[in-house]
N, C-alpha and C. Protein backbone atom coordinates (compact mmCIF):
# COMPACT_ATOMS: atom_id res chain seq x y z
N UNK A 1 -15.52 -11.00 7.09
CA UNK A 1 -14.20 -10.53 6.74
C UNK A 1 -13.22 -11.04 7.79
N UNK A 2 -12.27 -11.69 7.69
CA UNK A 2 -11.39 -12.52 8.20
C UNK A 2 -10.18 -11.37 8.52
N UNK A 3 -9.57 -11.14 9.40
CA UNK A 3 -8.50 -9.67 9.78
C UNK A 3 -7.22 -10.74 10.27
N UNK A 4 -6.09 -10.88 9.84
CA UNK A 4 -5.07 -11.44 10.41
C UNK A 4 -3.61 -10.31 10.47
N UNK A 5 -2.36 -10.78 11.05
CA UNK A 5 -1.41 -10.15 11.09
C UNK A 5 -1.18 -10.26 9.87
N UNK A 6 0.22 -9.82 9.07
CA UNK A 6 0.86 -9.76 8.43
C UNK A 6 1.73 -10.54 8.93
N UNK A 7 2.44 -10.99 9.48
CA UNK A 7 3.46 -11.83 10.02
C UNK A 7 3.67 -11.42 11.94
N UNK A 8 4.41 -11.67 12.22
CA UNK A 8 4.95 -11.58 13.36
C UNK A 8 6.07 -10.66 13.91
N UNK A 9 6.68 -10.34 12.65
CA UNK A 9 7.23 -9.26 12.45
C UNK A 9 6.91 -7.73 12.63
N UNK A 10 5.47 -7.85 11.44
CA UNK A 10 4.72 -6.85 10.95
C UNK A 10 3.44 -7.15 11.83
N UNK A 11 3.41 -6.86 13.26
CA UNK A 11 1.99 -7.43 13.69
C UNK A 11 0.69 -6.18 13.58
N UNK A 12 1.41 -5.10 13.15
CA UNK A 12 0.63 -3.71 13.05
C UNK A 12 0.16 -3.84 11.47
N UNK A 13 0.55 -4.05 10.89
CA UNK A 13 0.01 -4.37 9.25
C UNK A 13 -0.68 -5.93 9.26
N UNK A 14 -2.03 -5.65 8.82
CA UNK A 14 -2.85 -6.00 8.56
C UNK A 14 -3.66 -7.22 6.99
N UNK A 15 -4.00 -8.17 6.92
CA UNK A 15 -4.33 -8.52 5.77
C UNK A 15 -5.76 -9.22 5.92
N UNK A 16 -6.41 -8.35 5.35
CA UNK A 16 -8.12 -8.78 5.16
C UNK A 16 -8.49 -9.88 4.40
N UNK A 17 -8.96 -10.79 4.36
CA UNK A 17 -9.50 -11.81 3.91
C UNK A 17 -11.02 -11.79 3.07
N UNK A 18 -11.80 -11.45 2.36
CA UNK A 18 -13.18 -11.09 2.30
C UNK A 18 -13.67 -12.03 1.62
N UNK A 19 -14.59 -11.47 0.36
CA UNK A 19 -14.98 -12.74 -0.39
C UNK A 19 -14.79 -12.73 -2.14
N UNK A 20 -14.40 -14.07 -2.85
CA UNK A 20 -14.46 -13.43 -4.31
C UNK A 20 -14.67 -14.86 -5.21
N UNK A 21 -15.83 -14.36 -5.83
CA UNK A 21 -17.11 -15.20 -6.55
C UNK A 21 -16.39 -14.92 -7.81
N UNK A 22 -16.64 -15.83 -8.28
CA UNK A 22 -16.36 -15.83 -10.10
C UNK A 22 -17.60 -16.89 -10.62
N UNK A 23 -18.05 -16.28 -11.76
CA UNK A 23 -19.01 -17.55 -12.29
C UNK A 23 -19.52 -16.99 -14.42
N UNK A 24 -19.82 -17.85 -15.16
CA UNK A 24 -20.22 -17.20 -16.44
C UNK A 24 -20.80 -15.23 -16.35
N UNK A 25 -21.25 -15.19 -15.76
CA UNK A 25 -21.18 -13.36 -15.74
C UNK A 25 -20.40 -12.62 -15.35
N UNK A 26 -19.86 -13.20 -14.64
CA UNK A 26 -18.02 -12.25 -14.52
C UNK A 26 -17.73 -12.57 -12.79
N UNK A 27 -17.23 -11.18 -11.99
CA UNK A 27 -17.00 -11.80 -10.43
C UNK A 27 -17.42 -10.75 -9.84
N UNK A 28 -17.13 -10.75 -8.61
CA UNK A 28 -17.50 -9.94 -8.00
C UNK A 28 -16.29 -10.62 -6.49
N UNK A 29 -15.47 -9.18 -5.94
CA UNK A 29 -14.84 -8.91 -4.89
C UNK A 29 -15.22 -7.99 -3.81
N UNK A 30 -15.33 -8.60 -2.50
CA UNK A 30 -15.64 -7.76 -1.77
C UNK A 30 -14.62 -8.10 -0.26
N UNK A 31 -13.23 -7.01 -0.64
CA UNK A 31 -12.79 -7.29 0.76
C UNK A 31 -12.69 -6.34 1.94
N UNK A 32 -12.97 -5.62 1.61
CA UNK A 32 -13.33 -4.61 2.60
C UNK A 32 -14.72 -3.98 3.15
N UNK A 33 -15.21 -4.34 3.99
CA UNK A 33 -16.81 -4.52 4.35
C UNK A 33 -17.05 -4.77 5.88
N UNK A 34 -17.87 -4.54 6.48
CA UNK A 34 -19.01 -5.02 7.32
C UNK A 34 -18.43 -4.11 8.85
N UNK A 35 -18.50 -4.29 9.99
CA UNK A 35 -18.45 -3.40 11.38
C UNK A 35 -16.89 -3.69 11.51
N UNK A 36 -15.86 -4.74 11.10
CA UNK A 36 -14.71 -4.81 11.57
C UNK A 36 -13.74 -3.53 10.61
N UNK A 37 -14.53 -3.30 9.52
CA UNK A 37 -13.84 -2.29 8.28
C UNK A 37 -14.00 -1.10 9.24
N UNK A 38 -14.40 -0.42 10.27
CA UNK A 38 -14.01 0.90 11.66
C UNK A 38 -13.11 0.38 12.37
N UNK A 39 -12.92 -0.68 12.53
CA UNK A 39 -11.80 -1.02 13.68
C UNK A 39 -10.41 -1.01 12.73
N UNK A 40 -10.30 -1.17 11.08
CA UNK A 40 -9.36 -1.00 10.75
C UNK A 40 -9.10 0.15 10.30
N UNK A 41 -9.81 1.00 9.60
CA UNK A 41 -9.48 2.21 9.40
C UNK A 41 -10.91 3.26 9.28
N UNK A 42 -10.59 4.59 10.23
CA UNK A 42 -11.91 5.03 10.95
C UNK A 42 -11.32 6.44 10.96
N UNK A 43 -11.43 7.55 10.85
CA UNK A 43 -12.42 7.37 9.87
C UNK A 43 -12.32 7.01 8.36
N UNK A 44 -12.94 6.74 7.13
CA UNK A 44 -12.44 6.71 6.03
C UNK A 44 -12.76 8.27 5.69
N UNK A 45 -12.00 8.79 4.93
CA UNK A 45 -11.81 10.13 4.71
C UNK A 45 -11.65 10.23 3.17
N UNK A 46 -10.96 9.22 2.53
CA UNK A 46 -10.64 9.08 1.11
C UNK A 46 -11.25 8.13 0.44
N UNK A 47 -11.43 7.61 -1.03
CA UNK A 47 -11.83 6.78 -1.86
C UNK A 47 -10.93 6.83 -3.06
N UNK A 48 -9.70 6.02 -3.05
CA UNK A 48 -8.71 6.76 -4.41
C UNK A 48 -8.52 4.90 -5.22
N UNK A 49 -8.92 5.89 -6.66
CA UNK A 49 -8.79 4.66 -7.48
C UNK A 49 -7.62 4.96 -8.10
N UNK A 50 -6.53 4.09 -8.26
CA UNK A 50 -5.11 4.05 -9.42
C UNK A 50 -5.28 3.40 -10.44
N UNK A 51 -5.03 3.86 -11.70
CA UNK A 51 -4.94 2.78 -12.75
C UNK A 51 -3.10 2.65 -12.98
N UNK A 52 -2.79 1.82 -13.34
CA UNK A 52 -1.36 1.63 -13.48
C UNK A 52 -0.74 0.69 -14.71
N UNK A 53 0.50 1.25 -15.36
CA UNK A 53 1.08 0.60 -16.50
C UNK A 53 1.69 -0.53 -16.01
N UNK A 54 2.14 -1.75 -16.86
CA UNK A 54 2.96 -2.88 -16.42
C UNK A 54 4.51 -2.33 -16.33
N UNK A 55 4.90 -2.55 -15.49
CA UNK A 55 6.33 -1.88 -14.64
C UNK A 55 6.31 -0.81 -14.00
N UNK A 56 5.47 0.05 -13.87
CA UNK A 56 5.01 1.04 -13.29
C UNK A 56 5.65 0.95 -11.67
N UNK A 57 6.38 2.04 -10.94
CA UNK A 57 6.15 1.50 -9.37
C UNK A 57 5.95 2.79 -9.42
N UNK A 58 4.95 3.15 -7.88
CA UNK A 58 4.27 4.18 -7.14
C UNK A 58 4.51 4.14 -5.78
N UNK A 59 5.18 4.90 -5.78
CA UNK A 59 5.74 4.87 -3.90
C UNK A 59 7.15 4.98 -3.81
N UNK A 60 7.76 5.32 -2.52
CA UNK A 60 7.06 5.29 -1.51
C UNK A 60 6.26 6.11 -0.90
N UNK A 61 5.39 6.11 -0.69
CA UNK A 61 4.71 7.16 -0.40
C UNK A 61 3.97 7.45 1.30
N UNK A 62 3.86 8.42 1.84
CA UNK A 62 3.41 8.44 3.19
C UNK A 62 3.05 10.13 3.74
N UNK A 63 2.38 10.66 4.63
CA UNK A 63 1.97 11.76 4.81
C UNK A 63 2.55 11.89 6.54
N UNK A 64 3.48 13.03 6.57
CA UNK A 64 4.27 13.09 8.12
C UNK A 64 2.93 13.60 9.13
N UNK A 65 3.04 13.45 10.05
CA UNK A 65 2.02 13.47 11.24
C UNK A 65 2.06 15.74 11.00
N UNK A 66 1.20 16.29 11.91
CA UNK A 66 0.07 15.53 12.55
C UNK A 66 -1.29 15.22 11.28
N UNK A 67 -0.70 14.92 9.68
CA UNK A 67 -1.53 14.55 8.64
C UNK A 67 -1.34 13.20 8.32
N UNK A 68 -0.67 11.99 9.24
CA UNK A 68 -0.33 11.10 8.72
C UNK A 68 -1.44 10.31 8.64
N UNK A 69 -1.48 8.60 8.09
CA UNK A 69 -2.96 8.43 7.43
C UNK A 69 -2.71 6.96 7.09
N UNK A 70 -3.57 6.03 7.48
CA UNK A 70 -3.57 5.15 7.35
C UNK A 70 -4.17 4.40 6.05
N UNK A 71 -3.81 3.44 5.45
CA UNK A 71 -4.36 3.20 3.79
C UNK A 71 -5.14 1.35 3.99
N UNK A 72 -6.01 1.36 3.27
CA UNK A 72 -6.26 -0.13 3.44
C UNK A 72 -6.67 -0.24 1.41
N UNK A 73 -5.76 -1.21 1.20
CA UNK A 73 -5.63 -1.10 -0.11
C UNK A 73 -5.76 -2.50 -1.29
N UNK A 74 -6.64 -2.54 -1.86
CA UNK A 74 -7.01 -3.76 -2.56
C UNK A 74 -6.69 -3.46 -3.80
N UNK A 75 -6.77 -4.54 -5.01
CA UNK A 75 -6.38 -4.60 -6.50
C UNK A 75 -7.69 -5.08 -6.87
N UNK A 76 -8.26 -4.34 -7.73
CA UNK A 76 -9.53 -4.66 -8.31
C UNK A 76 -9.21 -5.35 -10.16
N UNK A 77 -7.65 -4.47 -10.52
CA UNK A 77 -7.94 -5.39 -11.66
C UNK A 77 -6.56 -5.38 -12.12
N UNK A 78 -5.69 -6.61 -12.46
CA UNK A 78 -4.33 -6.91 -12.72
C UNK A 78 -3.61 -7.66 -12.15
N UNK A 79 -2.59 -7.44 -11.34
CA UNK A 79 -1.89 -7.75 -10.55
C UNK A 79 -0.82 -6.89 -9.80
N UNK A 80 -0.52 -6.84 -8.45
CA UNK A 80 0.84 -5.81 -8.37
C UNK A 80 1.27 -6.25 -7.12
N UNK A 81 2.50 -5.88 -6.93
CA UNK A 81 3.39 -6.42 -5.50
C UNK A 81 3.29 -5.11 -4.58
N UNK A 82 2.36 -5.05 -3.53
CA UNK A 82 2.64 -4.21 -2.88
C UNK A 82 3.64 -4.16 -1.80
N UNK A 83 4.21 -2.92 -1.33
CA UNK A 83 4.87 -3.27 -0.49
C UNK A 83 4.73 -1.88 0.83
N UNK A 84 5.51 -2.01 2.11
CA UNK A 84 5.27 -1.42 2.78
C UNK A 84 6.28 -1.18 3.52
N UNK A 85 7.26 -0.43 4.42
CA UNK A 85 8.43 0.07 4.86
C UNK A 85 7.85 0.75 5.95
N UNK A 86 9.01 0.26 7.03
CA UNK A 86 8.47 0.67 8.58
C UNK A 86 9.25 1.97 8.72
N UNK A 87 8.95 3.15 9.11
CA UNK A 87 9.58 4.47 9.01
C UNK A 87 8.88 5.12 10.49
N UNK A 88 9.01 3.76 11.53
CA UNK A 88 8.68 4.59 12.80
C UNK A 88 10.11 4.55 13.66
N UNK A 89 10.85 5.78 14.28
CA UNK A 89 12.36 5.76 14.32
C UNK A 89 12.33 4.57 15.46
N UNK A 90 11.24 4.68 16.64
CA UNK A 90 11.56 3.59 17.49
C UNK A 90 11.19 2.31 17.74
N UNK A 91 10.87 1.74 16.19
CA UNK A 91 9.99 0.74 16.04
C UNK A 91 11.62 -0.25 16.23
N UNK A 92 11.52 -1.58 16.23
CA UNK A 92 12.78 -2.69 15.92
C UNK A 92 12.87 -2.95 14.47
N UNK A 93 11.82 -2.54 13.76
CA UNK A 93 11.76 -2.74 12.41
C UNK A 93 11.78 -1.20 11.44
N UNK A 94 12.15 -0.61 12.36
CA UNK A 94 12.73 0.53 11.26
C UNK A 94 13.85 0.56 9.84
N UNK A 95 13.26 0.71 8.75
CA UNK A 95 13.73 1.02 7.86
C UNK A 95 13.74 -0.88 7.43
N UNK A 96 13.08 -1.44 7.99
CA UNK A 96 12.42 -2.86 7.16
C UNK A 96 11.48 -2.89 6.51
N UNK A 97 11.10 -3.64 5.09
CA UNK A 97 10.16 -3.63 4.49
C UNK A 97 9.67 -4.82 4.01
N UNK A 98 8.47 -5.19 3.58
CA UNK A 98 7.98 -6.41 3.28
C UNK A 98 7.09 -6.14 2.13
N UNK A 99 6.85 -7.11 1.45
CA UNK A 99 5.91 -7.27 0.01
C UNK A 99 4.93 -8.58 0.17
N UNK A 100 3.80 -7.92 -0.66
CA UNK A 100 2.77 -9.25 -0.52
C UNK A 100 1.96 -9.06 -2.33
N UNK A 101 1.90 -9.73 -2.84
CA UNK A 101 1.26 -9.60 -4.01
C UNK A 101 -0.56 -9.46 -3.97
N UNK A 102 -0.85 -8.76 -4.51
CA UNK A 102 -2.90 -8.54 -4.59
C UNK A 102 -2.98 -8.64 -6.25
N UNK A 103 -3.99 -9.65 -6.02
CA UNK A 103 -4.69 -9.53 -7.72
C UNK A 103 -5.96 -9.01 -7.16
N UNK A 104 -6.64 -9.18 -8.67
CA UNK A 104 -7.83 -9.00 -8.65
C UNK A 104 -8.89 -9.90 -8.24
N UNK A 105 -8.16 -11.43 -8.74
CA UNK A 105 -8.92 -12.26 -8.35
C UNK A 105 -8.74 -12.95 -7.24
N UNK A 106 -8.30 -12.33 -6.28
CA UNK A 106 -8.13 -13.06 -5.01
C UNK A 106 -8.87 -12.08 -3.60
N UNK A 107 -8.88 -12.71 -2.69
CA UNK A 107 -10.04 -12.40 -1.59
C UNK A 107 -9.20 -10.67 -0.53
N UNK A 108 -7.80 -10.47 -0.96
CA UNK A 108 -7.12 -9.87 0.25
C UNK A 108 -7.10 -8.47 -0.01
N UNK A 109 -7.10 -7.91 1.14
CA UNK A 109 -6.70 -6.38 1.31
C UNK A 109 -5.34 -6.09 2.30
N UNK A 110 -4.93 -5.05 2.26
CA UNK A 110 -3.60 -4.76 3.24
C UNK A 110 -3.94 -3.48 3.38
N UNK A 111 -3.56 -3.57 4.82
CA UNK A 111 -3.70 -2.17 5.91
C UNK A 111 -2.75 -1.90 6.44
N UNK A 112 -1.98 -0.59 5.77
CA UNK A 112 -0.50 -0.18 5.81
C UNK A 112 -1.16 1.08 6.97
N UNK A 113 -0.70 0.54 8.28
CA UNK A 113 -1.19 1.71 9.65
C UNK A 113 -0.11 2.77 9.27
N UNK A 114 -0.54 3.98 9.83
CA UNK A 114 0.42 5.08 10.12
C UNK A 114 2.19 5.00 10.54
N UNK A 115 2.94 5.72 10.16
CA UNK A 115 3.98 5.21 10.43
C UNK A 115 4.88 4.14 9.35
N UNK A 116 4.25 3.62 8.25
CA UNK A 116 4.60 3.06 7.35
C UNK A 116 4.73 3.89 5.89
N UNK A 117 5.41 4.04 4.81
CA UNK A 117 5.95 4.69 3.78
C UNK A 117 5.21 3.21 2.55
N UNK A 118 4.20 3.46 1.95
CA UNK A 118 3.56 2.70 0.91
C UNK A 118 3.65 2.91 -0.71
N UNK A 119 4.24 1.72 -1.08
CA UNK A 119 4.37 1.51 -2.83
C UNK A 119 3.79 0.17 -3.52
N UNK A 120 3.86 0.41 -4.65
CA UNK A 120 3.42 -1.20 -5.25
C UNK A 120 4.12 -0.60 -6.84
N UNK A 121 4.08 -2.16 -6.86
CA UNK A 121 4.79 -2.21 -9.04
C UNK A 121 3.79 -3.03 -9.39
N UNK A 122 3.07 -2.89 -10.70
CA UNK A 122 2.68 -3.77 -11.65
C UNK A 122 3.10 -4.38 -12.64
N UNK A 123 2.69 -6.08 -11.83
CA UNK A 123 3.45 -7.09 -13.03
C UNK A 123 2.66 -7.66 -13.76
N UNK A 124 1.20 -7.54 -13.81
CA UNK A 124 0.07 -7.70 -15.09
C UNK A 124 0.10 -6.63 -16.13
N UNK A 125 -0.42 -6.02 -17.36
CA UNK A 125 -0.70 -5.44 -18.10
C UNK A 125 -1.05 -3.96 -18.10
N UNK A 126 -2.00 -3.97 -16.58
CA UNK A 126 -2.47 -2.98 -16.55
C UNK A 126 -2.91 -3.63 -14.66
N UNK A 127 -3.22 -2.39 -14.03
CA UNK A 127 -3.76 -2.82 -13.31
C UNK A 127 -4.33 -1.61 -11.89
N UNK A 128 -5.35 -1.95 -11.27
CA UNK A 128 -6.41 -1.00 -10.63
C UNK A 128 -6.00 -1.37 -9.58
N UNK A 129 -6.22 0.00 -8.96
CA UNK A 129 -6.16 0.12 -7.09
C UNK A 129 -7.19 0.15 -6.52
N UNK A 130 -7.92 0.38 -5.38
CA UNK A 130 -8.66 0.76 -4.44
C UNK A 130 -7.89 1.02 -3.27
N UNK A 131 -7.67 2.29 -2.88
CA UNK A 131 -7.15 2.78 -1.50
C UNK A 131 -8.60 3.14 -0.90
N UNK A 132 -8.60 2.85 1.05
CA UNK A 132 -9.36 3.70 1.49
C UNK A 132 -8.49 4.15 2.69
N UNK A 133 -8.67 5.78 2.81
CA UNK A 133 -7.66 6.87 3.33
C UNK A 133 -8.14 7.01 4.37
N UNK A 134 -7.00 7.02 6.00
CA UNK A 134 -8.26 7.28 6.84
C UNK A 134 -7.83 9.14 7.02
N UNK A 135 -7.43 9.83 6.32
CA UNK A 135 -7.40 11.21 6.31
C UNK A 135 -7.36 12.13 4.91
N UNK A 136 -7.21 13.15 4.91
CA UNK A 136 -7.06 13.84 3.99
C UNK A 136 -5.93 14.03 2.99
N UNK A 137 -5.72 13.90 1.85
CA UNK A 137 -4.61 14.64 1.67
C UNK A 137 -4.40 15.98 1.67
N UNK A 138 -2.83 15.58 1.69
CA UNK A 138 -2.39 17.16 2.38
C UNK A 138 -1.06 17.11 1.71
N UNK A 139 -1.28 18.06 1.18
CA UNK A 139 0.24 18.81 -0.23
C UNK A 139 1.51 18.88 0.70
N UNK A 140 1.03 19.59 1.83
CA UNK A 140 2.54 19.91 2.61
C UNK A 140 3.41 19.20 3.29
N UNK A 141 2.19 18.06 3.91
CA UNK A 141 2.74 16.85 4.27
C UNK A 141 2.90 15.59 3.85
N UNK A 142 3.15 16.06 2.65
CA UNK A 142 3.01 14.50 1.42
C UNK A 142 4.56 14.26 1.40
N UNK A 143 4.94 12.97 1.46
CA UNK A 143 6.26 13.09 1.18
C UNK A 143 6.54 11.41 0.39
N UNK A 144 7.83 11.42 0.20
CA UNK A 144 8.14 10.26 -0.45
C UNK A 144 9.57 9.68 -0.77
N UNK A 145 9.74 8.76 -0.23
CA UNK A 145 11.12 8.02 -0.10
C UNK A 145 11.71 7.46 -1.52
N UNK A 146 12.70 7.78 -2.33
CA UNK A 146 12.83 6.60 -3.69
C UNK A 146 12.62 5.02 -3.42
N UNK A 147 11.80 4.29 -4.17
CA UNK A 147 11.51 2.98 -3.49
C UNK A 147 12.57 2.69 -4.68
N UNK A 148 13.39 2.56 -5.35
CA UNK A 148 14.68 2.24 -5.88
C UNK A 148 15.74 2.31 -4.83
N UNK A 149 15.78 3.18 -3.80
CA UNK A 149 16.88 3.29 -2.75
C UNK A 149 17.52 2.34 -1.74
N UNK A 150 16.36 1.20 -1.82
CA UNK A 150 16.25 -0.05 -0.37
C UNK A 150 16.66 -1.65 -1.28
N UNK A 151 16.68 -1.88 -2.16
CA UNK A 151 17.12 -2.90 -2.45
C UNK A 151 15.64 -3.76 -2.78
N UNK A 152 14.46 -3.46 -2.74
CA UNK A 152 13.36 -3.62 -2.98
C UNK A 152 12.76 -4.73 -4.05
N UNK A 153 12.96 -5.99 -3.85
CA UNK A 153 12.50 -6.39 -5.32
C UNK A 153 10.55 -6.50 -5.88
N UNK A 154 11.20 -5.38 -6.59
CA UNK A 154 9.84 -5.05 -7.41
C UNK A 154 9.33 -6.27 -8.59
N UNK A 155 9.80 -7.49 -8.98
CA UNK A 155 9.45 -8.05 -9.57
C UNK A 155 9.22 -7.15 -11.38
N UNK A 156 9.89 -6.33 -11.22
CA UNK A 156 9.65 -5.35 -12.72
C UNK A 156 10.83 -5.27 -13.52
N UNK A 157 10.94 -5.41 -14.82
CA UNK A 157 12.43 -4.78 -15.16
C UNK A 157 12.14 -3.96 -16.00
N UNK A 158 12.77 -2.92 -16.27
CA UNK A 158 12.39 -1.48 -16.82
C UNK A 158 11.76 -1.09 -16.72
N UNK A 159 11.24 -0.50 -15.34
CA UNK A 159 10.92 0.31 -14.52
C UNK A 159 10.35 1.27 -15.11
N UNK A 160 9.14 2.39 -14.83
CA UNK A 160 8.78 3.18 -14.60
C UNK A 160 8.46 3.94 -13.56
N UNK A 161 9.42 5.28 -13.15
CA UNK A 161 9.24 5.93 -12.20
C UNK A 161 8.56 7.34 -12.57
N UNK A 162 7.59 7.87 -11.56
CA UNK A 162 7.64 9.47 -12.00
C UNK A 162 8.61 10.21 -11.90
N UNK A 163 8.59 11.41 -12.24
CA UNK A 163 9.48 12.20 -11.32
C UNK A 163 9.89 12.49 -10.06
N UNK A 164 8.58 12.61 -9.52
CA UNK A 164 8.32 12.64 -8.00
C UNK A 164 9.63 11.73 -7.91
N UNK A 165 8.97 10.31 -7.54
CA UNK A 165 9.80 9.24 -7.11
C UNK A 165 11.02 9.42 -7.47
N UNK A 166 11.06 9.50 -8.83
CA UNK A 166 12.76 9.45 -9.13
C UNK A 166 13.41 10.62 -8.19
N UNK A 167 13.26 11.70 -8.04
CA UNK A 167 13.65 12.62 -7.40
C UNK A 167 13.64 12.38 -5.85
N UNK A 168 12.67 11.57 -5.25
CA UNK A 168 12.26 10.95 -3.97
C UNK A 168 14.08 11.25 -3.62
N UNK A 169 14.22 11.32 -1.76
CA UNK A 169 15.05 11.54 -1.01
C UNK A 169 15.17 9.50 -0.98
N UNK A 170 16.55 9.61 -1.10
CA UNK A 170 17.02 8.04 -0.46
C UNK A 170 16.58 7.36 0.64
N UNK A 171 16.57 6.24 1.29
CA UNK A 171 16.69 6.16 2.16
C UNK A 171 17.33 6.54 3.36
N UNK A 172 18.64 6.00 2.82
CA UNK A 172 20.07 6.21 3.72
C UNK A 172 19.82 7.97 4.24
N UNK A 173 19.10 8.78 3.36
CA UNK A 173 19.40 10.13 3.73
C UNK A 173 17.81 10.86 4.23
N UNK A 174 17.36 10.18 4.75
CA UNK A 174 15.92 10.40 5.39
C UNK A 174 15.66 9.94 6.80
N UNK A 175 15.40 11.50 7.17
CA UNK A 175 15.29 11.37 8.60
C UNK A 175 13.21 11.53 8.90
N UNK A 176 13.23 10.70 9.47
CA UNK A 176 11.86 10.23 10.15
C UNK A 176 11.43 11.25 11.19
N UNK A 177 9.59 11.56 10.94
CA UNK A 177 9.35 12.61 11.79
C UNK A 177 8.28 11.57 12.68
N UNK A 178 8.22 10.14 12.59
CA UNK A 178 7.32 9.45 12.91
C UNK A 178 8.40 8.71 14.42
């Protein structure tokens, strides 16, 4: 498993490299694996699968300390633009965000560390998550930013939001406990 930055920017977010076979019986992906998968997220605490509609966005989403929680998150089937928003007040990149696209058929994972607010849209048909959580969820400390609020291009047009989200606090009007 291959572990690089995200940019230079983003040197705390993470993008896994692993492996992905295709042949007449179908494929097989494996990017999250082997002794370096503890050094990125330890403990794993969660196993959450998403299924998702085409235009669909989910997020932003993030859990305030002392429940906050790190995500390492692959696409097992579709396509979707994930993205990730820095929501640490004394970071230089506060209230910056970046996008990276995951299919299914490609080798990568992304490791959105603590301190980051996480969404994705689907621009395939349909399409599957794999999160692994390094904590619990927790109702009280669940929270969530409108990812409509930042100028965000989701690659979607006509949108699907939940309620949650739609209701989500703005940016501009969210104060950070990170």
């Amino acid at each position: 498993m291959k572990i690089s930055n995200f940019s230079d920017k983003f040197k705390d977010v993470k993008v896994v490299e692993g492996i992905y076979f295709s042949d007449e019986r179908g494929s097989l992906k494996k990017s999250m694996y082997g002794d370096n998968l503890k050094s990125l997220i330890d403990p794993i605490c969660e196993v959450i699968i998403s299924t998702s509609k085409k235009n669909v966005i989910r997020g932003l989403h993030f859990q305030n300390p002392p429940h906050d929680i790190s995500k390492l998150i692959t696409c097992v089937k579709g396509e979707i633009v994930d993205c990730f928003l820095d929501i640490r007040k004394n970071s230089i990149n506060y209230g910056k965000f970046e996008t990276i696209s995951l299919k299914h058929d490609d080798k990568k994972a992304v490791l959105i560390p603590k301190g980051f607010a996480h969404g994705f849209s689907v621009i395939s048909d349909e399409a599957m998550v794999v999160y692994l959580q390094s904590g619990d969820f927790n109702e009280e400390h669940d929270m969530a930013i409108n990812p409509i609020s930042l100028g965000i291009d989701w690659k979607v047009k006509n949108y699907i939001l939940s309620d949650r989200d739609k209701d989500a606090i703005p940016f501009k009007e969210f104060d950070s406990l990170f």
